[in-house]
Protein backbone atom coordinates (compact mmCIF):
# COMPACT_ATOMS: atom_id res chain seq x y z
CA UNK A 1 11.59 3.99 -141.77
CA UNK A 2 9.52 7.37 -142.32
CA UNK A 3 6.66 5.49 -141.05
CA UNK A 4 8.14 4.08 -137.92
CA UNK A 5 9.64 7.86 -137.44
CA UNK A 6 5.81 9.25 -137.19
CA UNK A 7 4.52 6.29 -134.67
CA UNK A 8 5.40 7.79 -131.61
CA UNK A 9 4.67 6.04 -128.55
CA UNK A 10 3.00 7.72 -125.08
CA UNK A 11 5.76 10.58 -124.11
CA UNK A 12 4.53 10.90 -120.29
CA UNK A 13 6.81 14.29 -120.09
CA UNK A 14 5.22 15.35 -123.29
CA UNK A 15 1.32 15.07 -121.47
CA UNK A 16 2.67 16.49 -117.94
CA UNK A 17 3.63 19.40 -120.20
CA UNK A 18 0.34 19.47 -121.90
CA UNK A 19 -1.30 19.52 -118.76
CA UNK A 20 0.96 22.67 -117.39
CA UNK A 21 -0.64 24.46 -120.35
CA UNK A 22 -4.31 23.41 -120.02
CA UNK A 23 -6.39 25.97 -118.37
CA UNK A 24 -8.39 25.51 -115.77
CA UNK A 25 -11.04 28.08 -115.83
CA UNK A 26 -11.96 26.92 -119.68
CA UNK A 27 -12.21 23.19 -119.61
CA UNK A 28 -13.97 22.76 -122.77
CA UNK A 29 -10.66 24.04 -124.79
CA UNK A 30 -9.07 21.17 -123.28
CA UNK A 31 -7.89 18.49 -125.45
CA UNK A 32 -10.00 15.07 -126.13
CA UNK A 33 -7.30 13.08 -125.16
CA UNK A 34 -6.96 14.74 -121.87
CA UNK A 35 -10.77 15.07 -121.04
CA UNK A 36 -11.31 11.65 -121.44
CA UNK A 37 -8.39 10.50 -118.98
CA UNK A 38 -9.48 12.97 -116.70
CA UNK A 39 -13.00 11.75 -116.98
CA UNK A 40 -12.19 7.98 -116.53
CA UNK A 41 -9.78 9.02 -113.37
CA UNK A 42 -11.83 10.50 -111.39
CA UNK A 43 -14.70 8.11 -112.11
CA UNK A 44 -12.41 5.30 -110.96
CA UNK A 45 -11.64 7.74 -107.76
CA UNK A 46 -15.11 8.07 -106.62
CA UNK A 47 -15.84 4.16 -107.56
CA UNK A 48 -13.11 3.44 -105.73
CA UNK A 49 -14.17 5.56 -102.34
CA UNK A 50 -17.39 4.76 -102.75
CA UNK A 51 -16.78 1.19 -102.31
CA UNK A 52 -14.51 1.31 -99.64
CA UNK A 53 -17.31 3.44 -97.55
CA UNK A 54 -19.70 1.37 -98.67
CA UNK A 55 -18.01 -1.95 -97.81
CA UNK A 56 -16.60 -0.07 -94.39
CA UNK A 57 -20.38 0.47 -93.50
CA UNK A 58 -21.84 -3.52 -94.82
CA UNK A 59 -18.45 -4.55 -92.54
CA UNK A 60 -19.75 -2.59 -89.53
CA UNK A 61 -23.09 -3.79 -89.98
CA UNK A 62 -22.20 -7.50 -90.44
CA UNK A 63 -20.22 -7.25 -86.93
CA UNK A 64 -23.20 -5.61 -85.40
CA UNK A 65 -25.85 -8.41 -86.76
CA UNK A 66 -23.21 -11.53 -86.02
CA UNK A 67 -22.90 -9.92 -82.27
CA UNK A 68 -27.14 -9.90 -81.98
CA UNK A 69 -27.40 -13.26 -84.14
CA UNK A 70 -25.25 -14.57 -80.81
CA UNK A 71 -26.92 -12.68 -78.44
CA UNK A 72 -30.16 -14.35 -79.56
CA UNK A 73 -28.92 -17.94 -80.16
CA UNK A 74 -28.00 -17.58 -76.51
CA UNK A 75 -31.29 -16.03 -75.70
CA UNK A 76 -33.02 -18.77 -77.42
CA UNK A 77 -30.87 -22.11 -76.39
CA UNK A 78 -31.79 -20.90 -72.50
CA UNK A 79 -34.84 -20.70 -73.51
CA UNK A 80 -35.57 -24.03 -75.44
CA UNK A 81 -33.69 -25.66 -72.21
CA UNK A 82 -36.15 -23.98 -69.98
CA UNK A 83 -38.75 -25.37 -72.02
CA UNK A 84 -37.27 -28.53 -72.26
CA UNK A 85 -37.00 -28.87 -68.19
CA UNK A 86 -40.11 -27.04 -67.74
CA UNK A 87 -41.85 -30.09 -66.49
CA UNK A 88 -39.00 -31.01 -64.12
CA UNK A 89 -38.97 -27.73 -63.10
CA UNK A 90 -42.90 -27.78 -62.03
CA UNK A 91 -42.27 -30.74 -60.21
CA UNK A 92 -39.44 -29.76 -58.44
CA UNK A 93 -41.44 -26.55 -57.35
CA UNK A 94 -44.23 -28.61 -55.88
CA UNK A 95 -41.38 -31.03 -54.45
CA UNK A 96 -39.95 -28.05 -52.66
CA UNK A 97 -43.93 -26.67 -51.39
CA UNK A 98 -44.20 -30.04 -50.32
CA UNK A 99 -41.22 -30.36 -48.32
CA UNK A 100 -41.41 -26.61 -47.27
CA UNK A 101 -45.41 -27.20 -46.06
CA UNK A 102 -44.30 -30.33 -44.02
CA UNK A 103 -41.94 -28.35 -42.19
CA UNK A 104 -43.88 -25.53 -41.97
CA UNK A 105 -46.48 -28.13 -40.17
CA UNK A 106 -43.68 -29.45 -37.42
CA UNK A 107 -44.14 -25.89 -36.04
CA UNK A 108 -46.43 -25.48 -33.10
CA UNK A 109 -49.55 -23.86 -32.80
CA UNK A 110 -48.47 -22.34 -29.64
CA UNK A 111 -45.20 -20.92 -28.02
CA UNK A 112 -45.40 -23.68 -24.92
CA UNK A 113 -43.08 -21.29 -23.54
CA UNK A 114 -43.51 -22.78 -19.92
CA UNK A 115 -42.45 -26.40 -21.50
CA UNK A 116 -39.38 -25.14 -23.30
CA UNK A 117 -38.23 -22.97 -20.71
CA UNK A 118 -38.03 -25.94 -18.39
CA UNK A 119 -36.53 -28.31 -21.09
CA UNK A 120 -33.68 -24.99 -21.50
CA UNK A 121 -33.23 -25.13 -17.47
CA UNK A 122 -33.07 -28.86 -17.06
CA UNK A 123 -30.47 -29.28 -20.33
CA UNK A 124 -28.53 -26.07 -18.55
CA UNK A 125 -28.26 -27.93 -15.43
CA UNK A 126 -27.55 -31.04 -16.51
CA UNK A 127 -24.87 -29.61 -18.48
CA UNK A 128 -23.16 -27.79 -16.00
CA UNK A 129 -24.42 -24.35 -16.61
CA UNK A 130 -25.99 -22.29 -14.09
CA UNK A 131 -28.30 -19.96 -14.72
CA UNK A 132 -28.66 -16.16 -13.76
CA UNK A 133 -31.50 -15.29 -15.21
CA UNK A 134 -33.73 -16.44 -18.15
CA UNK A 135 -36.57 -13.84 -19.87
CA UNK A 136 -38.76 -13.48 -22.37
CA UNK A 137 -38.72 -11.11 -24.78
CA UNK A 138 -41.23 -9.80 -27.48
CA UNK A 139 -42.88 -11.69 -30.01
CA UNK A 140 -42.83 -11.02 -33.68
CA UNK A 141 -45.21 -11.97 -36.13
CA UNK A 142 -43.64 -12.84 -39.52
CA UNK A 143 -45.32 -13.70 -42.55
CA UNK A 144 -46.29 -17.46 -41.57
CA UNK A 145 -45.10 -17.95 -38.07
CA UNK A 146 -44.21 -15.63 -35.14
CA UNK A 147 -40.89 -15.46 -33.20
CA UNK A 148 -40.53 -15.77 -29.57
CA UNK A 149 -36.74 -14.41 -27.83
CA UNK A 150 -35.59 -15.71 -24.80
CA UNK A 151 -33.06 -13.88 -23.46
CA UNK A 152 -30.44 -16.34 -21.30
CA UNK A 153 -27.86 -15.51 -19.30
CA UNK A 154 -25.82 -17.72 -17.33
CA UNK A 155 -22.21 -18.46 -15.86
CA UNK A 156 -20.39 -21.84 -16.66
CA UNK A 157 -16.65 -22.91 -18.49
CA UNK A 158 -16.85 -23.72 -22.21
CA UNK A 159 -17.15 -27.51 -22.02
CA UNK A 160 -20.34 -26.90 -19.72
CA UNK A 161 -21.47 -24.33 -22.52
CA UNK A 162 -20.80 -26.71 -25.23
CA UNK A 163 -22.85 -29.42 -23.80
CA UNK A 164 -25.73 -26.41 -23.10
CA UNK A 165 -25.44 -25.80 -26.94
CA UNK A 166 -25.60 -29.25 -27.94
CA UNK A 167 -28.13 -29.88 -25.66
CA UNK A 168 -30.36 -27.05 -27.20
CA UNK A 169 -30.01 -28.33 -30.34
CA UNK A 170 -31.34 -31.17 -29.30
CA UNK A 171 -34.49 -30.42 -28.18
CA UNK A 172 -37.39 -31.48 -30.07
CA UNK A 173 -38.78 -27.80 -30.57
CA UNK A 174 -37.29 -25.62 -33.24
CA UNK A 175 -35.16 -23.57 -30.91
CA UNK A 176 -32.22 -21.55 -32.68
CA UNK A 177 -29.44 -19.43 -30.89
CA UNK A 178 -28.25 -16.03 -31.69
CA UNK A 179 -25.83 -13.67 -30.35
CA UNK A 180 -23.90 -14.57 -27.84
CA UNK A 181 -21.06 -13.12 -25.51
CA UNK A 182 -18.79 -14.89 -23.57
CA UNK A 183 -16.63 -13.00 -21.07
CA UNK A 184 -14.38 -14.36 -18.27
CA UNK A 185 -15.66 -14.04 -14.18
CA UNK A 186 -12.53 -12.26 -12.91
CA UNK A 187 -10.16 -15.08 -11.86
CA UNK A 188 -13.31 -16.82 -10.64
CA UNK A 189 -12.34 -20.74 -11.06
CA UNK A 190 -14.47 -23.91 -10.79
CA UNK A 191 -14.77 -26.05 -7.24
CA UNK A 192 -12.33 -28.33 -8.97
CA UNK A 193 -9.87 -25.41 -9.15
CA UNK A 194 -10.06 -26.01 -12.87
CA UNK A 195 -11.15 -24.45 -15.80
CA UNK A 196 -12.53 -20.21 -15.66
CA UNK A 197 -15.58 -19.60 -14.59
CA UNK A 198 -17.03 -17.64 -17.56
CA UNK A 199 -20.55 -15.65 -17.81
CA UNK A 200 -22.58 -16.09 -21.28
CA UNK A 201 -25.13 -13.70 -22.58
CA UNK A 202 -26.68 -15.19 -25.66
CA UNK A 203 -30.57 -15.39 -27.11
CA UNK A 204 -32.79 -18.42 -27.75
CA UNK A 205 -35.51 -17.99 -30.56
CA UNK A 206 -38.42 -20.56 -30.86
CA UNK A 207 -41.47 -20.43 -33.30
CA UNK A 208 -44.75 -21.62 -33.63
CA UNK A 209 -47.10 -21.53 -36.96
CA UNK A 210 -48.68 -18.16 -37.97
CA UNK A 211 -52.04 -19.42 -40.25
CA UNK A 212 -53.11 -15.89 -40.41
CA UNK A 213 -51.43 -13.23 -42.08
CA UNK A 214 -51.56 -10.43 -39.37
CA UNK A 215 -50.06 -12.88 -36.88
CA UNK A 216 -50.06 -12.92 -33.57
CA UNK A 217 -50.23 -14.95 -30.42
CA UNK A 218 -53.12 -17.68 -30.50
């Protein structure tokens, strides 16, 4: 019984009161018991931080490198499909020069203006349109053909314009149209009393093939 009496467990009030007592300006009083638990506490405090900044920073990093390991299998799968498709590619390049020369030769090596302007006059007429005055403009040299404006204006109703247009396009020259303005003629109707006479203002462009790289008329 005496011995049982002596055994005293871990009184926790007993050690908060031992700690009230201990003084902090002379640690080395302190007793062994309480050294070594502070010791081992705030080792396990600082293992404890440093592993949580240390994992925080390996977490940060790992996001960082899986974000540039997909930014690079991306980078790298375009490239192995470019690679894979670069001889289609080549081909399709000279498939497109080829096609793009041939057209390129349709062009003339002259304007013929005086042919096309009397292919324009006889598709006007024969569409109905009549014509108030048709002049050329300035030509402009591109980088592999030049550009010749003709500047059309003309009076007519929309179905004799529509045939005019479709007639134009027509044509065996490359002739393109640009800008026009339809406005109505007063009350000005047709001999058939029918449809508005309207006026149209709009631009023809043909081209002919520029071999040199200054351009210019041949």
């Amino acid at each position: 019984m005496k011995a049982g009496k002596d055994s005293k467990g871990f009184d926790l009030q007993e050690f908060i009161n031992t700690l009230n007592t201990l003084d902090p300006q002379n640690v080395g009083a302190w007793p062994l018991p309480v050294r070594l638990f502070i010791y081992v506490f705030v080792f396990l405090v600082v293992l404890v931080l440093g592993y949580m900044l240390d994992l925080s920073g390996i977490r940060e990093t790992l996001l960082t490198g899986k974000q540039q390991q997909e930014t690079l299998l991306g980078e790298f799968e375009q490239k192995v499909f470019k690679a894979q498709n670069l001889e289609t590619y080549k081909r399709q390049l000279k498939d497109m020069e080829d096609s793009f020369g041939a057209l390129l030769r349709q062009l003339p090596q002259d304007t013929e203006v005086p042919g096309l302007l009397e292919d324009i006059t006889h598709t006007g007429l024969g569409s109905g349109v009549d014509f108030d005055s048709i002049d050329l403009g300035q030509e402009t040299a591109k980088d592999f053909y030049a550009e010749q404006p003709i500047n059309i204006s003309a009076h007519g109703n929309y179905h004799a314009f529509g045939a005019f247009v479709s007639g134009i396009a027509a044509l065996p020259r490359i002739v393109t149209l640009h800008d026009f303005k339809i406005a109505p003629i007063a009350a000005t109707r047709g001999d058939d009393g029918g449809a508005p006479v309207l006026s149209l203002v709009i631009q023809a462009k043909t081209y002919r093939y520029n071999d040199t790289n200054g351009g210019g008329k041949k």
